[in-house]
Structures are given as structure tokens and as C-alpha cells.
N, C-alpha and C. Protein backbone atom coordinates (compact mmCIF):
# COMPACT_ATOMS: atom_id res chain seq x y z
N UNK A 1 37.09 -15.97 67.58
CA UNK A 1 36.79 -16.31 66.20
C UNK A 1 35.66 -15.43 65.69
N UNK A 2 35.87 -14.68 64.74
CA UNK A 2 35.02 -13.89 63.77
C UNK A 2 33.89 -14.78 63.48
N UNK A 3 32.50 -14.27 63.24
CA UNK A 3 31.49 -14.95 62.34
C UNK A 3 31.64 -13.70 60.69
N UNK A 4 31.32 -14.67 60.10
CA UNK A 4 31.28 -13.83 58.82
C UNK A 4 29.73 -14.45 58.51
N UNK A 5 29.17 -13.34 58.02
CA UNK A 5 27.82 -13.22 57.54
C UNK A 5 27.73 -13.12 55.87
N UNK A 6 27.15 -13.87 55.37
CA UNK A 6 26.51 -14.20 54.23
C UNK A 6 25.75 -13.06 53.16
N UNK A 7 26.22 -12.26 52.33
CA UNK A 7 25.88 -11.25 51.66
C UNK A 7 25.05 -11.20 50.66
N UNK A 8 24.95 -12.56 50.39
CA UNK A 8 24.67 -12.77 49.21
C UNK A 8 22.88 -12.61 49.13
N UNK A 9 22.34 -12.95 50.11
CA UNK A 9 20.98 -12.46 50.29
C UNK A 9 20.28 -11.42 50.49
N UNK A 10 21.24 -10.49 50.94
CA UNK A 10 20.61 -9.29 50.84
C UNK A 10 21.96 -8.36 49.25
N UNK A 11 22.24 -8.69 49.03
CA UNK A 11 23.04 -8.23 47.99
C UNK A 11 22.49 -7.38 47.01
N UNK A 12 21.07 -7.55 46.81
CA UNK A 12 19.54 -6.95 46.02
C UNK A 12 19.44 -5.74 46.36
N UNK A 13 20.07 -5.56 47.71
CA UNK A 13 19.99 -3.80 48.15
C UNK A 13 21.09 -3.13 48.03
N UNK A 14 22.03 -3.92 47.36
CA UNK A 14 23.28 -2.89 47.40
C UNK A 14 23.27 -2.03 45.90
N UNK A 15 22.91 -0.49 46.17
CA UNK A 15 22.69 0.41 44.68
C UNK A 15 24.37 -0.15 44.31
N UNK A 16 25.15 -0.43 44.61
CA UNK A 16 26.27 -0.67 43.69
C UNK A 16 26.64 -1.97 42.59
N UNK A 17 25.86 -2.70 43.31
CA UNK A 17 25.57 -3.86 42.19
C UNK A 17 24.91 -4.25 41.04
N UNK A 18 25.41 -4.45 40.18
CA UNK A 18 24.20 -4.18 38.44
C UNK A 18 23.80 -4.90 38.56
N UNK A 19 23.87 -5.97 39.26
CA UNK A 19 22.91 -6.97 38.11
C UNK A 19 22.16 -7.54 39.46
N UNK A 20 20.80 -6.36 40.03
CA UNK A 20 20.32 -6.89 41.34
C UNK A 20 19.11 -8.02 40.60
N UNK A 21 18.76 -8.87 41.90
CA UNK A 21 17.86 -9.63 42.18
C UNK A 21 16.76 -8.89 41.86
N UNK A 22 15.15 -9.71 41.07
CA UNK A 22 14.28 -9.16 41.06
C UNK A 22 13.55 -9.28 42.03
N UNK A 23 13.29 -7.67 43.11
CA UNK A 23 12.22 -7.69 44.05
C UNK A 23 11.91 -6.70 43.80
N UNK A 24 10.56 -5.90 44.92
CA UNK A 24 10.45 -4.71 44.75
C UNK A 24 11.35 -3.49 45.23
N UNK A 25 12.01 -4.21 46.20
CA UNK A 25 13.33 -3.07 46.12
C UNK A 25 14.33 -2.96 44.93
N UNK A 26 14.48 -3.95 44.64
CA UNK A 26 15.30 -4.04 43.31
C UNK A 26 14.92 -3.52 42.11
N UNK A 27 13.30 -3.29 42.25
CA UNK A 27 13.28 -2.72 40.90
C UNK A 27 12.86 -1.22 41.19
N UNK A 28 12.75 -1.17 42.38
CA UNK A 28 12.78 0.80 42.35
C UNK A 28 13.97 1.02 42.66
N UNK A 29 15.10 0.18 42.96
CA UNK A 29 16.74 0.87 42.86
C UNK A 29 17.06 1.19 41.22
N UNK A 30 16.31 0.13 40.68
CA UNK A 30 16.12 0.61 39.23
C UNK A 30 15.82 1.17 38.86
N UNK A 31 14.49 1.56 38.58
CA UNK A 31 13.71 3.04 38.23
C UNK A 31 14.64 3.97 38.48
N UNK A 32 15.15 4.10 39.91
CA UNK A 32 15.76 5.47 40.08
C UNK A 32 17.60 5.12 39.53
N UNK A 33 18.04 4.51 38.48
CA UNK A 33 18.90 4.61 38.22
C UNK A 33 18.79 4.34 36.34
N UNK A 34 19.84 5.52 35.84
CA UNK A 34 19.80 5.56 34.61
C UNK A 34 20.00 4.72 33.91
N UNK A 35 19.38 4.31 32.76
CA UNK A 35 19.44 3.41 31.90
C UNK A 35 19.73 2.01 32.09
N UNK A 36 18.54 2.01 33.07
CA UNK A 36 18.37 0.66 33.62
C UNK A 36 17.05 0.08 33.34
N UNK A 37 16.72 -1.10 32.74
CA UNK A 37 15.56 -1.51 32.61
C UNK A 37 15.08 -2.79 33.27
N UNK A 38 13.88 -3.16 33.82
CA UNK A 38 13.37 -4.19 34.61
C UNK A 38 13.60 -5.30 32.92
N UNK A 39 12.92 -5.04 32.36
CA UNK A 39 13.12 -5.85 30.65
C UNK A 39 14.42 -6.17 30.73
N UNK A 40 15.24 -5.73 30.07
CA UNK A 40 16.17 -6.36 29.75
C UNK A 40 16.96 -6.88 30.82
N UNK A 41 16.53 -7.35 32.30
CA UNK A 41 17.54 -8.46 33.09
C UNK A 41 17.59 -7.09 34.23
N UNK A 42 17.88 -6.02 34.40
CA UNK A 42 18.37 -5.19 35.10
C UNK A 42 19.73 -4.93 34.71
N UNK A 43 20.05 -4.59 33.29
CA UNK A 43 21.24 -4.15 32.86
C UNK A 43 21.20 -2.45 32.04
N UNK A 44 22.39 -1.96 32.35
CA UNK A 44 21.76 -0.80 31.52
C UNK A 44 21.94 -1.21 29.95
N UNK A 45 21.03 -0.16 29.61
CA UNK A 45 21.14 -0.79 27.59
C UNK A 45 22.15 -0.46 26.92
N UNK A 46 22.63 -0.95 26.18
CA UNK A 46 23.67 -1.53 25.50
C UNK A 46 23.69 -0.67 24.11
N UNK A 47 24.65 -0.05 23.79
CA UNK A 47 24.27 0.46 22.25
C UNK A 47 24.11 -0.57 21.25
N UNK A 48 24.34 -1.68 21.45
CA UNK A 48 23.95 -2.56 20.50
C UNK A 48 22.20 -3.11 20.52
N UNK A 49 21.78 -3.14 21.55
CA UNK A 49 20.44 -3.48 21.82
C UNK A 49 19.50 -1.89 21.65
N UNK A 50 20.47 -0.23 22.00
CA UNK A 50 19.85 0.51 20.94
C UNK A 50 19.75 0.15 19.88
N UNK A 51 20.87 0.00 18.92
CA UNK A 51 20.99 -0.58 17.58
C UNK A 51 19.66 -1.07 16.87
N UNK A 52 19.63 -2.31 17.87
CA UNK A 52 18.47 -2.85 17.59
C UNK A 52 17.03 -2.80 17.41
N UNK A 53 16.71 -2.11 18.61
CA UNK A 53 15.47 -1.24 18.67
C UNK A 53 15.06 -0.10 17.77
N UNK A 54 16.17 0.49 17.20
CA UNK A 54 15.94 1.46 16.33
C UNK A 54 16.23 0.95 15.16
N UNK A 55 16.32 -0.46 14.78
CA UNK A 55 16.45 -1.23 13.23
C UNK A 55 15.12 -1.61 13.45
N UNK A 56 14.86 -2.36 14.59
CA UNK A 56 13.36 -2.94 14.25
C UNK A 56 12.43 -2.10 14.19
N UNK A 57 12.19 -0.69 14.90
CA UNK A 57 11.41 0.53 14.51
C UNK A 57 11.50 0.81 12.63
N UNK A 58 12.89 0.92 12.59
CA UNK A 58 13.03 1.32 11.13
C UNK A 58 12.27 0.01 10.11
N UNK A 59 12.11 -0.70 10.53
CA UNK A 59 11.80 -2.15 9.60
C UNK A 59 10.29 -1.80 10.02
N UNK A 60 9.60 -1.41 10.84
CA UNK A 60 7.93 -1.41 10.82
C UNK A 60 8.12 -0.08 10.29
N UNK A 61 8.39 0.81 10.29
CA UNK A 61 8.05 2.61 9.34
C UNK A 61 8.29 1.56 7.74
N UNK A 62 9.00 1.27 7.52
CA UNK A 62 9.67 0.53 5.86
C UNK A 62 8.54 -0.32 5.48
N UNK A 63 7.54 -1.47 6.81
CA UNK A 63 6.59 -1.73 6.44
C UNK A 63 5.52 -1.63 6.43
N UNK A 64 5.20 -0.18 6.89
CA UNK A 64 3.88 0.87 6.74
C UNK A 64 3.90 1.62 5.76
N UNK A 65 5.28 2.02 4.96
CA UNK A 65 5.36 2.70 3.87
C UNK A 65 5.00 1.96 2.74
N UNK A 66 5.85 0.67 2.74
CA UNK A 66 5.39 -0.29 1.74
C UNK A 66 3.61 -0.64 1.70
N UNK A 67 3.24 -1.04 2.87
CA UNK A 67 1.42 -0.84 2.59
C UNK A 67 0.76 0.40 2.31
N UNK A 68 1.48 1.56 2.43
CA UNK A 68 1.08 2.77 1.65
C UNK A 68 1.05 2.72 0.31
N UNK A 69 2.43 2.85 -0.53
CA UNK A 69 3.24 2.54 -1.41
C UNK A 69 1.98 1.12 -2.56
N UNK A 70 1.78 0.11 -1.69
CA UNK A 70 0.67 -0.96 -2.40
C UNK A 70 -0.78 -0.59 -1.97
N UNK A 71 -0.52 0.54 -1.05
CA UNK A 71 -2.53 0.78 -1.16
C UNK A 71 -2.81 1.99 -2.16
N UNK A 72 -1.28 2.79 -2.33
CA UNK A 72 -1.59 3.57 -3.71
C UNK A 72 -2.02 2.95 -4.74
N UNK A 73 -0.76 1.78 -4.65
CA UNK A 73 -0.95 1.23 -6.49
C UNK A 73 -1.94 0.49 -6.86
N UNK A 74 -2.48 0.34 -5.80
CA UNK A 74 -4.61 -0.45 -5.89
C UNK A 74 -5.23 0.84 -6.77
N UNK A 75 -5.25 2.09 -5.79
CA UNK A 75 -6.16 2.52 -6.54
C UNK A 75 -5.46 3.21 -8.03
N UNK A 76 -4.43 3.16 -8.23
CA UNK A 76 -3.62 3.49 -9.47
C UNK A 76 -3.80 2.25 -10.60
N UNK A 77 -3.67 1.12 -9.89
CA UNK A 77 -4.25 0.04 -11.03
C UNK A 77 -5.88 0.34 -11.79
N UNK A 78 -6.49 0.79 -10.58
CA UNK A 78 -7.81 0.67 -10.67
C UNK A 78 -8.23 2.07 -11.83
N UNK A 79 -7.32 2.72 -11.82
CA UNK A 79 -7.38 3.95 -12.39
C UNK A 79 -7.35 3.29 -14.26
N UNK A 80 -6.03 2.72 -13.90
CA UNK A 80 -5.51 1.86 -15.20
C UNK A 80 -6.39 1.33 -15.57
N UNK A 81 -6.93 0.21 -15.37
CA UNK A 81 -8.02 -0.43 -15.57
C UNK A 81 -9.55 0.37 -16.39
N UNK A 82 -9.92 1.11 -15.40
CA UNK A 82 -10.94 2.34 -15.72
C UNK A 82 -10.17 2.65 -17.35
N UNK A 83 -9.04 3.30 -17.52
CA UNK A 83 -8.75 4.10 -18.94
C UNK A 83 -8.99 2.84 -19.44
N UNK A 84 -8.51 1.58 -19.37
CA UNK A 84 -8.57 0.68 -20.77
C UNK A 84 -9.95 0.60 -21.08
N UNK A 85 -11.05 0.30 -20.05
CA UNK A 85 -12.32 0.27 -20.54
C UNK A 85 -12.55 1.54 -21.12
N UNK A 86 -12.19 2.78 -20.94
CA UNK A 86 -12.63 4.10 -21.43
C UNK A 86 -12.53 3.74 -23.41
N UNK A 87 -10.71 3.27 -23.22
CA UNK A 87 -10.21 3.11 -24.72
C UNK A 87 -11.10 1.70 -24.93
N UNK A 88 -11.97 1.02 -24.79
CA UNK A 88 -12.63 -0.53 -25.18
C UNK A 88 -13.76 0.31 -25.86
N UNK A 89 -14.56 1.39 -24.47
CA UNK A 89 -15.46 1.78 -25.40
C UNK A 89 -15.61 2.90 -26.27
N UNK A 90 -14.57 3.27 -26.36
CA UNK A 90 -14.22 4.76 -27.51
C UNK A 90 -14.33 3.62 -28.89
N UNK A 91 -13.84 2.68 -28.70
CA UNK A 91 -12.96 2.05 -29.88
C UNK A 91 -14.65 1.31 -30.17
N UNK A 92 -15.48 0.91 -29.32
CA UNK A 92 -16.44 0.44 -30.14
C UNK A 92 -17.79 1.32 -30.13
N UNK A 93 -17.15 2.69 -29.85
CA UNK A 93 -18.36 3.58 -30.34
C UNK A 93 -17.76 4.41 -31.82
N UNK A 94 -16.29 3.95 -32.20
CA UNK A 94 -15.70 4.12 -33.64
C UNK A 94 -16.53 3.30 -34.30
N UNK A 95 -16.18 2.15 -33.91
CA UNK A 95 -17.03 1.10 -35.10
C UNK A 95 -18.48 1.43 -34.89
N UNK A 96 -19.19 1.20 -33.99
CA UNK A 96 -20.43 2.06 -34.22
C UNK A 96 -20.48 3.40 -35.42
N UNK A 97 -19.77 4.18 -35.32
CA UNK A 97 -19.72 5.26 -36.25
C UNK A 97 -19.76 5.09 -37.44
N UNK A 98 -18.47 3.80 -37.60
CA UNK A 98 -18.32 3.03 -39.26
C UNK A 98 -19.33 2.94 -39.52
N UNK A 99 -19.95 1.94 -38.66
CA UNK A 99 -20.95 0.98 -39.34
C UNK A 99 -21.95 2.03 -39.86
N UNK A 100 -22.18 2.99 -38.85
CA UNK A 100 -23.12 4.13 -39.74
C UNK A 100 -22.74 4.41 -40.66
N UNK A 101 -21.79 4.98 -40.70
CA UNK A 101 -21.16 5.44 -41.90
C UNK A 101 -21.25 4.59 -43.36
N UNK A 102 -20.76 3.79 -43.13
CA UNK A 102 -21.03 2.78 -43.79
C UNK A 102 -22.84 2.04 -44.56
N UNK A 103 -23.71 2.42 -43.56
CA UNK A 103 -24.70 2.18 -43.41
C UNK A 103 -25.86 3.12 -44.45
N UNK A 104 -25.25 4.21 -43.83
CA UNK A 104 -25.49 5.43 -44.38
C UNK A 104 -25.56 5.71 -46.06
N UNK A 105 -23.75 5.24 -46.31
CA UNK A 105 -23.34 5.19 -47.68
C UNK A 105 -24.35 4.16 -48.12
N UNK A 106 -24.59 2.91 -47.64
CA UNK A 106 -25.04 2.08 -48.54
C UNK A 106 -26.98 2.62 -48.79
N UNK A 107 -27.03 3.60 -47.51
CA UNK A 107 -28.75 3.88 -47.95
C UNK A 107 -28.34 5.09 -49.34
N UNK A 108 -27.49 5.85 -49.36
CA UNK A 108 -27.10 6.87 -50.44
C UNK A 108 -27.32 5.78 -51.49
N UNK A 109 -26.83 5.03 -51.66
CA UNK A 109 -26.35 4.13 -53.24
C UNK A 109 -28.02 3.41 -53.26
N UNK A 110 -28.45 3.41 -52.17
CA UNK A 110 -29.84 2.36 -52.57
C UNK A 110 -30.59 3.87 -53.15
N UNK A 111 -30.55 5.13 -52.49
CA UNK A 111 -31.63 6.74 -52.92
C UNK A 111 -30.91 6.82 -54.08
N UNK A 112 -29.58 6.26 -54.67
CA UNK A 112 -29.46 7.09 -55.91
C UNK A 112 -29.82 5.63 -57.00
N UNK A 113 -29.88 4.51 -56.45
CA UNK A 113 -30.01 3.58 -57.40
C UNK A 113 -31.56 3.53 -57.70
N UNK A 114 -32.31 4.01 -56.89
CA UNK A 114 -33.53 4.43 -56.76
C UNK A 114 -34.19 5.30 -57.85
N UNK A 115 -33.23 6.79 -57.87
CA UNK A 115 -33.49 7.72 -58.53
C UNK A 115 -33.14 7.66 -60.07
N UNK A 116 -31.72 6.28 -60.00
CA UNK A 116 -31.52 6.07 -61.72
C UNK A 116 -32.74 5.20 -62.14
N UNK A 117 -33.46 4.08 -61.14
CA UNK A 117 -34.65 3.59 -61.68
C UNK A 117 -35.92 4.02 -62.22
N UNK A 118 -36.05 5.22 -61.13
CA UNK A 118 -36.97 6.08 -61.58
C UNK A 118 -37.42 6.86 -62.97
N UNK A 119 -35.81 7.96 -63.15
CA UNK A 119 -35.71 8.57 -64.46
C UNK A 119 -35.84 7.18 -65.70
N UNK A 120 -35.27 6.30 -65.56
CA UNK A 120 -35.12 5.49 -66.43
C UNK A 120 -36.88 4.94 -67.22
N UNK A 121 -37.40 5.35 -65.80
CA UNK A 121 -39.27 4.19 -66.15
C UNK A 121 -39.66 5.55 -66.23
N UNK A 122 -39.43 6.51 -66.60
CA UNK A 122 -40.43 7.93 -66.59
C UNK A 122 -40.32 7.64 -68.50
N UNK A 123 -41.89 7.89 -68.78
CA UNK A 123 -42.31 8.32 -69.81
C UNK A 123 -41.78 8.96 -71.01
N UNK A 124 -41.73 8.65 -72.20
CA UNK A 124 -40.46 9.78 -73.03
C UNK A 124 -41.87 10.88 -73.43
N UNK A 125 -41.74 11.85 -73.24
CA UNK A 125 -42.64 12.53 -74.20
C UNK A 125 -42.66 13.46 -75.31
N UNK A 126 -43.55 13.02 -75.77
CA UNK A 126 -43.34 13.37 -77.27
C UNK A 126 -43.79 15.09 -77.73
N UNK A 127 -42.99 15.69 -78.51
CA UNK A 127 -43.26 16.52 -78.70
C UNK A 127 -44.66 17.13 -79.64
């Protein structure tokens, strides 16, 4: 009568089996075999789990651009902001101007209402 021996325990050393046991032989049969990772289980990767890895890469570049993209438009608001005060105080160094202007005219009308008072109280003289 044959004994048959039990494989299943050392099975971790056979390079022909994918899906070895985690030991340290098992995971340098890994290392030294292509596209095999201790991470993902000891399977090789999957183009779908590429897929993946290179969507979720693409989704952090998309959301480093976007915090670019909103750390521009800070200082582009801020820019915005700056011109409206520029146009707040253009617009009330106009009225400043009026009001001189204005100010001005009304000292003209007081020097000429002045000067009709004057001629008016000057002396007639007689010939």
C-alpha cells in the first residue's frame, strides 16, 4: 500500500502556483516573478485594476489642477476687487473735482458780485 503525502503545506514553494501562501519564500517567489504583487493577494495585475490605478492617479492630477485653477482665481478676484476700489476712488476724486469746480464757480460769482457792489458805491464825480 502506497502512502500519499499531503501537498498542500508545502504548496507555497511550488513557482507554478499563483496564488502562493504568504511567507517569506512566497514572497521572494514573487518578487522574482512578473507582475506579481505582495498587495494585491499575490496575483498578477489585472488590466482592470491597471484601469484603476491610472483613473485614480488621473482624479488626484484633476484635483491638483482644480486647486491651481481656484488658487489662481483668489488672486484674480483679488485683482478684481483692487480695480473696483481703484474705480470707487477715481469716482470720488471726480466729485471732489465737482465740488471744486463748483466751489470755485460759486467764489467767481461772490468776486464778481463783489466787484458789481463796488462800482455801484464808488463816487459819481463831477466834472
Amino acid at each position: 500500500m502506497q502512502t500519499h503525502h499531503k501537498i498542500s503545506d508545502t504548496s507555497h514553494y511550488n513557482p507554478i502556483n499563483t496564488t502562493p501562501k504568504i511567507s517569506d519564500t512566497s514572497l521572494q517567489w514573487c518578487i522574482h516573478r512578473p507582475g506579481c504583487s505582495s498587495r494585491l493577494g499575490h496575483k498578477k495585475s489585472t488590466l482592470v485594476e491597471r484601469q484603476a490605478l491610472e483613473a485614480m492617479a488621473t482624479a488626484v492630477i484633476a484635483t491638483w489642477v482644480m486647486v491651481e485653477v481656484m488658487a489662481t482665481a483668489v488672486p484674480a478676484t483679488w485683482v478684481m476687487v483692487e480695480a473696483m476700489a481703484t474705480v470707487v476712488l477715481a469716482t470720488w476724486v471726480m466729485v471732489e473735482a465737482i465740488a471744486m469746480a463748483v466751489t470755485a464757480t460759486w467764489v467767481m460769482v461772490e468776486v464778481i458780485a463783489m466787484a458789481m457792489t463796488a462800482t455801484s458805491e464808488r463816487p459819481v464825480q463831477q466834472a
